[in-house]
C-alpha atoms as a PDB file:
ATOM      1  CA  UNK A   1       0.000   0.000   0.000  1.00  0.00           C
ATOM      2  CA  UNK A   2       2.878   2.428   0.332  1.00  0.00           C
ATOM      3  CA  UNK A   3       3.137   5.011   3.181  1.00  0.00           C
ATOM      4  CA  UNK A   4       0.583   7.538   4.238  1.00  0.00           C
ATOM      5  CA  UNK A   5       1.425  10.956   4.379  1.00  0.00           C
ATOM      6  CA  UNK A   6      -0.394  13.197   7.299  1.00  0.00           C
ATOM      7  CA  UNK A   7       0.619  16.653   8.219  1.00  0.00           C
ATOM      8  CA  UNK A   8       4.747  16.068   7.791  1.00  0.00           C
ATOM      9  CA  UNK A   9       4.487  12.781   9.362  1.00  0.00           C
ATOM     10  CA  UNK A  10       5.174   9.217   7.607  1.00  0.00           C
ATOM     11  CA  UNK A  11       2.947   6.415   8.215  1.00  0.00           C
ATOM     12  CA  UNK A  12       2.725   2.900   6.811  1.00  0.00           C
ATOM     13  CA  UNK A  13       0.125   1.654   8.893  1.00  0.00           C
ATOM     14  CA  UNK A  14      -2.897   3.054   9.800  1.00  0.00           C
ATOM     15  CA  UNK A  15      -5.467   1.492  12.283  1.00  0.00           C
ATOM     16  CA  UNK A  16      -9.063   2.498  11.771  1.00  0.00           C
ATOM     17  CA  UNK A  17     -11.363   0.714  14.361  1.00  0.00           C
ATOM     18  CA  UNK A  18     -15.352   0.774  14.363  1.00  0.00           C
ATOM     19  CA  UNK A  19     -18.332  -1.629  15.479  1.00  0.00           C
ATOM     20  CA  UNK A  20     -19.526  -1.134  12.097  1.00  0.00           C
ATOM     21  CA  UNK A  21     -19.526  -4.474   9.930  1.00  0.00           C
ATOM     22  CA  UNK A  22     -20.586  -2.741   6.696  1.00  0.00           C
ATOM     23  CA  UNK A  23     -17.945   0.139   7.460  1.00  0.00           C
ATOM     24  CA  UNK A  24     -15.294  -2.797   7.843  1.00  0.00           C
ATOM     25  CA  UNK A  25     -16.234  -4.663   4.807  1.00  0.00           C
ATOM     26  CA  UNK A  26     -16.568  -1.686   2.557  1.00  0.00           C
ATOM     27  CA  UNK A  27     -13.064  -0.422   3.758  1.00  0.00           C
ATOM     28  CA  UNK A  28     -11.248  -3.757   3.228  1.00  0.00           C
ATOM     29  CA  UNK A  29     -11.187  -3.230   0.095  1.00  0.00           C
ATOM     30  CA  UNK A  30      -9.212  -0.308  -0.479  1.00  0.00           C
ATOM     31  CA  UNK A  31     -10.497   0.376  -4.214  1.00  0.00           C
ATOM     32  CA  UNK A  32     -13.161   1.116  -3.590  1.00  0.00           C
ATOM     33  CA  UNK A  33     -12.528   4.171  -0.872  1.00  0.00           C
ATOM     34  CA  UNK A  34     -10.064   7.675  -0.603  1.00  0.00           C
ATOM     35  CA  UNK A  35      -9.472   9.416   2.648  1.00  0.00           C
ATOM     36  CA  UNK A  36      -8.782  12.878   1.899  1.00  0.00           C
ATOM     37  CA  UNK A  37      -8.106  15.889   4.961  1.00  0.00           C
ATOM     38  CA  UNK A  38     -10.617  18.442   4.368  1.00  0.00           C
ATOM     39  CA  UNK A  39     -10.251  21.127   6.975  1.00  0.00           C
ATOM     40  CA  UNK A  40     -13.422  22.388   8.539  1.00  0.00           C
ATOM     41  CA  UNK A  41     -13.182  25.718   7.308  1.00  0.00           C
ATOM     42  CA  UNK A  42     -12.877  24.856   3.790  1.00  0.00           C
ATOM     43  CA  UNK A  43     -15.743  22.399   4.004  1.00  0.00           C
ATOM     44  CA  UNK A  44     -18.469  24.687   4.791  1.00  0.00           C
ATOM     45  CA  UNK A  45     -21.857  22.539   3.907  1.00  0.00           C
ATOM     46  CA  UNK A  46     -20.774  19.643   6.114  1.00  0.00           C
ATOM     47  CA  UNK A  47     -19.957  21.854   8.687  1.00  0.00           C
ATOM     48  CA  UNK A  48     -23.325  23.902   8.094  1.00  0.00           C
ATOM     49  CA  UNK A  49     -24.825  20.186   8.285  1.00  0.00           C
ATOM     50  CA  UNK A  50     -23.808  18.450  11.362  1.00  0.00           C
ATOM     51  CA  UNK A  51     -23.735  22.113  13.550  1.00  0.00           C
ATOM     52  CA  UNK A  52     -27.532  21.924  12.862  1.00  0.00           C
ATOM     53  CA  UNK A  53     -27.683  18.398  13.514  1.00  0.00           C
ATOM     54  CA  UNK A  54     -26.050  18.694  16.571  1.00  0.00           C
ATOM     55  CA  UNK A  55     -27.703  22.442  17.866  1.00  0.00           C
ATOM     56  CA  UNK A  56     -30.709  19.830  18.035  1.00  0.00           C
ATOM     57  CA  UNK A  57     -32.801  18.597  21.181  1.00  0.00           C
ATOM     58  CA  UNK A  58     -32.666  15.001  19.627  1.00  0.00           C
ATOM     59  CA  UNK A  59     -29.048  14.950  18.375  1.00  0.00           C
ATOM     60  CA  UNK A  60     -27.800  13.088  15.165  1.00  0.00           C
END
C-alpha cells in the first residue's frame, strides 16, 4: 500500500477501528474508498450540516 502521508508525518500503517460491519467490509477493500483531509473551514456545507444536527434537542 505504500506510506501515508499526514501533516509532515510518515505512516505505513494506519489502524481504523469501528463496530460497524458494513464500514469494515466496505473499507477492506481499499479500491473502492479515498481518505482525503478536508479542513473544517474549507468544508463549509458539512460543517453547516452536522452544527444543525447537533444544535438539536434530539441529536444526530
Amino acid at each position: 500500500m505504500g506510506h501515508s502521508r499526514w501533516y509532515g508525518r510518515i505512516y505505513d500503517r494506519i489502524v481504523i477501528q469501528t463496530d460497524n460491519m458494513e464500514v469494515i467490509k466496505l473499507l477492506q477493500n481499499e479500491e473502492n474508498w479515498l481518505i482525503e483531509y478536508v479542513p473544517r473551514n474549507e468544508n463549509r456545507k458539512a460543517n453547516s450540516i452536522t452544527k444543525l444536527a447537533f444544535n438539536r434537542e434530539e441529536g444526530l
